[in-house]
N, C-alpha and C. Protein backbone atom coordinates (compact mmCIF):
# COMPACT_ATOMS: atom_id res chain seq x y z
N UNK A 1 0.67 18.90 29.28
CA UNK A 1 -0.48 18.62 28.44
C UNK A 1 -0.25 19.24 27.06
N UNK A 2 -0.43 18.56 26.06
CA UNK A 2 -0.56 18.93 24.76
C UNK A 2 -1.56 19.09 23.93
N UNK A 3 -1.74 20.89 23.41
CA UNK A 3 -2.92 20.94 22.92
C UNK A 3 -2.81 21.08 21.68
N UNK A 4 -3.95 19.86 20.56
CA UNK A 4 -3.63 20.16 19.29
C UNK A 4 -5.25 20.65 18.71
N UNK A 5 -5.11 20.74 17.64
CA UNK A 5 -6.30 21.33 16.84
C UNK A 5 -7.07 20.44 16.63
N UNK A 6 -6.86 19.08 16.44
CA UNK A 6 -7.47 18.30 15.47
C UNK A 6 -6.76 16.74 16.45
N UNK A 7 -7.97 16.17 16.66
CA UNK A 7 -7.80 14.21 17.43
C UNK A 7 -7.12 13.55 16.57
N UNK A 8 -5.96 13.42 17.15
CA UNK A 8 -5.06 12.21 16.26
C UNK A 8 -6.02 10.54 16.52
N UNK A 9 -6.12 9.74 15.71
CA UNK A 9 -6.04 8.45 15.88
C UNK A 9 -4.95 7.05 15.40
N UNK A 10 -5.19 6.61 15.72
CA UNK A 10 -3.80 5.66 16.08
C UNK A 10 -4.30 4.90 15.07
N UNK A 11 -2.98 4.16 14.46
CA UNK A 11 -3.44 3.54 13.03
C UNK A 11 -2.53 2.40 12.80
N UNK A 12 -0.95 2.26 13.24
CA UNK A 12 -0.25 1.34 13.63
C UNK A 12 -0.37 0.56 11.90
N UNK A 13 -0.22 1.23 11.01
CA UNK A 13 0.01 0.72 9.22
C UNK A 13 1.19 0.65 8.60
N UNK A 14 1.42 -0.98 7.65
CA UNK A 14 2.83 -0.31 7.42
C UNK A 14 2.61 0.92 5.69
N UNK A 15 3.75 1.59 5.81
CA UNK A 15 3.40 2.38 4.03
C UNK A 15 4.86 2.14 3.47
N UNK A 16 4.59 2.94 2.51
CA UNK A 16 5.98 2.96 1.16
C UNK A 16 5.72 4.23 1.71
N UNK A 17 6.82 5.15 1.06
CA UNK A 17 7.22 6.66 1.53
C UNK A 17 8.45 7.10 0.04
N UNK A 18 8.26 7.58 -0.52
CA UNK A 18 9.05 8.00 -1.45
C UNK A 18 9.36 9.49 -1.55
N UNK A 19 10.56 9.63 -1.21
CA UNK A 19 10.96 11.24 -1.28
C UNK A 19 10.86 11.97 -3.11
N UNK A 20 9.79 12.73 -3.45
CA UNK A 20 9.39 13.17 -4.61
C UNK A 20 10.58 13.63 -5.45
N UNK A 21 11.91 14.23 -4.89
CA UNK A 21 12.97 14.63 -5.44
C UNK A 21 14.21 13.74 -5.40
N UNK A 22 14.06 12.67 -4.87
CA UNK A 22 14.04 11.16 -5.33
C UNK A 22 13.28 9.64 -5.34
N UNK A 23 12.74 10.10 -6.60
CA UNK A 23 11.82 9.04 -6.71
C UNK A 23 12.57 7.23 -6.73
N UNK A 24 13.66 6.89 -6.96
CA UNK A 24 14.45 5.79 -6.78
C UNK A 24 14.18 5.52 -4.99
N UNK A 25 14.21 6.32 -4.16
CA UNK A 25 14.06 6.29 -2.67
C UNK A 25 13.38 6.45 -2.13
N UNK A 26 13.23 4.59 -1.61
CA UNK A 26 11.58 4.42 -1.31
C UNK A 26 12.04 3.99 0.30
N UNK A 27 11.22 3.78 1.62
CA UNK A 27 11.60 4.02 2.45
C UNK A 27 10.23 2.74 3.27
N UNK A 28 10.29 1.83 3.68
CA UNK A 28 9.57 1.27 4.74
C UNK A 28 9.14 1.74 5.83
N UNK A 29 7.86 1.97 5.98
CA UNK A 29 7.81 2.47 7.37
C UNK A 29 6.64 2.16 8.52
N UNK A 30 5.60 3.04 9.09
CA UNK A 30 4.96 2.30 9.68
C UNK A 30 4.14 3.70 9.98
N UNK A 31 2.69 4.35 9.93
CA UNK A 31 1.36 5.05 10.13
C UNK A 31 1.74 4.44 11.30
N UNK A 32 1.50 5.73 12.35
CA UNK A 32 1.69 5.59 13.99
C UNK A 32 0.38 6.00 14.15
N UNK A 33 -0.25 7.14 13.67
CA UNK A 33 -1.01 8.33 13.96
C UNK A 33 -1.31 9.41 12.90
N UNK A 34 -2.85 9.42 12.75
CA UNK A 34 -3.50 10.12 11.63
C UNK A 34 -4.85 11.34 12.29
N UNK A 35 -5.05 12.41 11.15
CA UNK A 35 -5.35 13.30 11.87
C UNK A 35 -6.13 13.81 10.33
N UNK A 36 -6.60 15.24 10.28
CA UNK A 36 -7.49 15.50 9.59
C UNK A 36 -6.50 16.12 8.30
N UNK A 37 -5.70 16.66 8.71
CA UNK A 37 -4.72 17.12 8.15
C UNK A 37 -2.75 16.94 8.34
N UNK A 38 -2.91 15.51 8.85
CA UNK A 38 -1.58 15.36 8.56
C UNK A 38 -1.41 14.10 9.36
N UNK A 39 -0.56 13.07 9.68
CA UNK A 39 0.30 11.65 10.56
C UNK A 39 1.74 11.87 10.16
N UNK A 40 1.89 10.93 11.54
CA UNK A 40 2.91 10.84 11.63
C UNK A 40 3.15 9.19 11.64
N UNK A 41 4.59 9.31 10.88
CA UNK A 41 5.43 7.73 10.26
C UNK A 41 6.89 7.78 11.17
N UNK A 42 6.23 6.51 11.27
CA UNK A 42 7.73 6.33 12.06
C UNK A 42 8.83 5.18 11.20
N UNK A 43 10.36 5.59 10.69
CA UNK A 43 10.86 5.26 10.12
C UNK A 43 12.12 4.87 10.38
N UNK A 44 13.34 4.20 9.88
CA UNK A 44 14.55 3.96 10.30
C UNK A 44 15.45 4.88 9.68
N UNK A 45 15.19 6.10 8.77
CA UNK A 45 15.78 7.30 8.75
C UNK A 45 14.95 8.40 8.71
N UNK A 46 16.05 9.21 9.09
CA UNK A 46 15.65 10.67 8.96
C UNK A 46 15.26 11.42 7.56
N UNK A 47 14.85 12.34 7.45
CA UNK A 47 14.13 12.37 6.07
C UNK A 47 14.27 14.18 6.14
N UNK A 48 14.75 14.77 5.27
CA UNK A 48 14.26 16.41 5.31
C UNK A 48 13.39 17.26 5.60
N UNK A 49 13.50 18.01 6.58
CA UNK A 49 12.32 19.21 6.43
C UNK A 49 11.96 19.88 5.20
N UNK A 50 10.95 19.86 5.09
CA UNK A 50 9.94 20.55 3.76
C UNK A 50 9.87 19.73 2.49
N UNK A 51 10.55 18.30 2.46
CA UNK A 51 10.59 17.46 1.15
C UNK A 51 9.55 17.00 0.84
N UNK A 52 9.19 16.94 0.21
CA UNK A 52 7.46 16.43 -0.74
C UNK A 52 7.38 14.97 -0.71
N UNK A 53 6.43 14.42 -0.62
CA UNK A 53 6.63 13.17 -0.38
C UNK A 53 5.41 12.25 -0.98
N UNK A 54 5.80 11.04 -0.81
CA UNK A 54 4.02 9.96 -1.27
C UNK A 54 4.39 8.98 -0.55
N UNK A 55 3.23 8.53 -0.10
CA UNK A 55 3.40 7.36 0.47
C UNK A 55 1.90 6.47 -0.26
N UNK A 56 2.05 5.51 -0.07
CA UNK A 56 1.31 4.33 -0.66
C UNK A 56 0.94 3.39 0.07
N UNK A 57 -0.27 3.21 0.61
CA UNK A 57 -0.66 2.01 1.52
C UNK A 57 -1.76 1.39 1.23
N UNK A 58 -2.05 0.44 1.51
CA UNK A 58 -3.54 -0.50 1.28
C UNK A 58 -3.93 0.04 -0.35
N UNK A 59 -5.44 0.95 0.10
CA UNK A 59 -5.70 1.38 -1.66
C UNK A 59 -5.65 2.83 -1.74
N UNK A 60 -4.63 3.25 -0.86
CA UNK A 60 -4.60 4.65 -0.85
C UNK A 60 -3.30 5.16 -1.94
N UNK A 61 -3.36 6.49 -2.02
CA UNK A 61 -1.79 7.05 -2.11
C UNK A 61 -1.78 8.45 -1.83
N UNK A 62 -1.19 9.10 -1.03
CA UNK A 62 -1.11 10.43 -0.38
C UNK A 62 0.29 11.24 -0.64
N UNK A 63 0.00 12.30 -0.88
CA UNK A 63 1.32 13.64 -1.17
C UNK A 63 0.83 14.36 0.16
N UNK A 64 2.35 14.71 0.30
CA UNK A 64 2.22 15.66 1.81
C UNK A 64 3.91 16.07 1.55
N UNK A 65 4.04 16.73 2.83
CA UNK A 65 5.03 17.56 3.29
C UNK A 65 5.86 17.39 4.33
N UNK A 66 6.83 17.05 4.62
CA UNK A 66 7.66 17.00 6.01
C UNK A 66 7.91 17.78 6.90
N UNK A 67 6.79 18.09 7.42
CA UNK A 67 7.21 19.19 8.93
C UNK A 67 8.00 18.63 9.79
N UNK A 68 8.22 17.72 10.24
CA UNK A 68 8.79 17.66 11.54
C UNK A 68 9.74 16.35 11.49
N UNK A 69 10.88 16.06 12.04
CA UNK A 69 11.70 14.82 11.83
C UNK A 69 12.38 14.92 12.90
N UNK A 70 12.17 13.74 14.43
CA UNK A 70 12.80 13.56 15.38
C UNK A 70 13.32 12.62 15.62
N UNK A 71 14.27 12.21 16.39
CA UNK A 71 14.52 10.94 16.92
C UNK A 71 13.61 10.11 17.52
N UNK A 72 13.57 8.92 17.26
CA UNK A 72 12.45 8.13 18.38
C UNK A 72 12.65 6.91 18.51
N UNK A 73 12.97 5.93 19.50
CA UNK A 73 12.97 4.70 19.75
C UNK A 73 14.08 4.03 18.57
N UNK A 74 15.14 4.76 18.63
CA UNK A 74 16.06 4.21 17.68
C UNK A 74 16.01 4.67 15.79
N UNK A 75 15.05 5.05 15.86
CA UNK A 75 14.66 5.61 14.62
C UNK A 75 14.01 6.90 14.45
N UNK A 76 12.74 7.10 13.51
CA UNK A 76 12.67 8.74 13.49
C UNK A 76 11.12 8.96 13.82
N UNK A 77 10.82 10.04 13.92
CA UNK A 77 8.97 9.87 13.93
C UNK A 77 9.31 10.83 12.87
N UNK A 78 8.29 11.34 11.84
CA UNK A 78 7.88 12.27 11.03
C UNK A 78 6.68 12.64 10.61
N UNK A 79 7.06 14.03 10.56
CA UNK A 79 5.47 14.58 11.06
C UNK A 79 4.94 14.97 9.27
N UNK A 80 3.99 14.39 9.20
CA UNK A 80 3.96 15.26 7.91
C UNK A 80 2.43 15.53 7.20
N UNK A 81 2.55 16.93 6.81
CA UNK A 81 1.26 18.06 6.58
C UNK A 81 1.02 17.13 5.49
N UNK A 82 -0.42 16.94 5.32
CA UNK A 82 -1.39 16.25 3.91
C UNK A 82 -1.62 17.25 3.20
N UNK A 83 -1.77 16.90 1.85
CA UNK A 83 -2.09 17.72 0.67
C UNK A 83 -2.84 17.50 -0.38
N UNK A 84 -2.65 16.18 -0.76
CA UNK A 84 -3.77 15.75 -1.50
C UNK A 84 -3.41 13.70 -1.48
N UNK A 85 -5.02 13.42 -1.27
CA UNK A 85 -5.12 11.70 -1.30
C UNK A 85 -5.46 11.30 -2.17
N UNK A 86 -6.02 9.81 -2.66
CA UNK A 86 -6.42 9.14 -3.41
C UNK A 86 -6.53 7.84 -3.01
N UNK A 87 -8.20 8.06 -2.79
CA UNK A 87 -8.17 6.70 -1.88
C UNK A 87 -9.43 5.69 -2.76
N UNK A 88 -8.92 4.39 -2.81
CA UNK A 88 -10.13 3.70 -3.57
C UNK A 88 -9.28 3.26 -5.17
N UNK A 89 -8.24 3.71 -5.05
CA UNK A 89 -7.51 3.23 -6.23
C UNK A 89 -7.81 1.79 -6.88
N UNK A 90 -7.90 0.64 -5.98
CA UNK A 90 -8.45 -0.29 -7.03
C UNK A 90 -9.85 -0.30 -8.01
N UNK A 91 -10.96 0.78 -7.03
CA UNK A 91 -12.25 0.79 -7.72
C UNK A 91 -11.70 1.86 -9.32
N UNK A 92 -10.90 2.67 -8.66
CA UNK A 92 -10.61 3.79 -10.00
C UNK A 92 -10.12 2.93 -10.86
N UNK A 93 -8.99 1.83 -11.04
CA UNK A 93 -8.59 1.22 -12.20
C UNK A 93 -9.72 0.31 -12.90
N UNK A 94 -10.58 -0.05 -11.85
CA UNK A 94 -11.48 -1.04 -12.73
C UNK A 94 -12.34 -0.26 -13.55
N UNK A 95 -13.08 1.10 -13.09
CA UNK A 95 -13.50 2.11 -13.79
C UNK A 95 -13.46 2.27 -15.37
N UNK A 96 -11.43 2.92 -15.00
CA UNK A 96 -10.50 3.23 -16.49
C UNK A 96 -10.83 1.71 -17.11
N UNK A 97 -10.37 0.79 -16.67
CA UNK A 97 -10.21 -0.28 -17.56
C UNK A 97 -11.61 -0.73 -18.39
N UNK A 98 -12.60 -0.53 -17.99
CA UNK A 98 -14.12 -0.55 -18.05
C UNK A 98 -14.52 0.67 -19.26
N UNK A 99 -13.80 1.56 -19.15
CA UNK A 99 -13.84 2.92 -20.05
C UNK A 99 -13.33 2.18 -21.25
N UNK A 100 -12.21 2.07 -20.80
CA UNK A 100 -10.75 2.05 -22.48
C UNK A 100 -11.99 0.57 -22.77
N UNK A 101 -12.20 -0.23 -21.96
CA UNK A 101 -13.04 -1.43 -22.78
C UNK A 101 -13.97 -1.62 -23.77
N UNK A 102 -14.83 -0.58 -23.38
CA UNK A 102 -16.27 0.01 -23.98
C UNK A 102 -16.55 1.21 -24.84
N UNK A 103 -14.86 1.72 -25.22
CA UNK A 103 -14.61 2.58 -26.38
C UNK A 103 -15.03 2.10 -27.29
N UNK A 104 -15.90 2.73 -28.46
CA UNK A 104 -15.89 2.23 -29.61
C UNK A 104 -14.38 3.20 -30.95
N UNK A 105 -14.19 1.26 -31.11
CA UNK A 105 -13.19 1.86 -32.24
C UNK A 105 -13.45 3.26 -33.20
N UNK A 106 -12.52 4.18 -33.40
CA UNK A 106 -12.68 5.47 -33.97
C UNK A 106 -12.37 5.09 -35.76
N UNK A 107 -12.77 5.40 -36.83
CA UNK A 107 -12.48 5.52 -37.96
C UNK A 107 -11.77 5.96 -38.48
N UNK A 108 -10.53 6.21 -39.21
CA UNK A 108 -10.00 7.21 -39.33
C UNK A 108 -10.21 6.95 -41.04
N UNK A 109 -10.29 7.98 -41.46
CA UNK A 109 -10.61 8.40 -42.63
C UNK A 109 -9.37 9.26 -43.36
């Protein structure tokens, strides 16, 4: 039996995954399982312990941390600690764009 802190739920999503200390390397993968403070992605590589990361899905985008990187079903599971989200990203651009719209031109003198 495995006891955790916090109810994982199952989420079965695909994301982007970009290792922060290479941003060129972006990675396909797939939200297995989400939790209050961290999911796990299951991927076709292995990925570093402690590398910073983002992933990007639907209208989200999330930074986290790589705790954990195992083998699984031919590929990897990875466990990784949340840190900060951003979720609702399309309402935020219409926002900005709504802002910069309704600026009034400045004078310059």
């Amino acid at each position: 039996m495995e006891l955790r802190a916090e109810v994982r739920i199952a989420v079965d999503k695909p994301v982007k995954m970009t290792l922060l200390s290479h941003p060129d390397r972006q990675m396909d993968g797939v939200v297995a399982d989400v939790s209050g403070r961290g999911m796990r992605i299951l991927l076709a590589n292995a990925v570093p312990l402690n590398a910073a990361i983002r992933m990007d899905f639907d209208d989200a985008l999330i930074l986290g941390e790589v705790c954990r990187c195992a083998p699984h079903r031919g590929g990897f599971a990875i466990g990784i600690r949340l840190c900060h989200s951003l979720i609702g990203l399309d309402q935020l651009a219409k926002v900005r764009s709504r802002f910069l719209h309704d600026r009034l031109p400045v004078a310059v003198i």
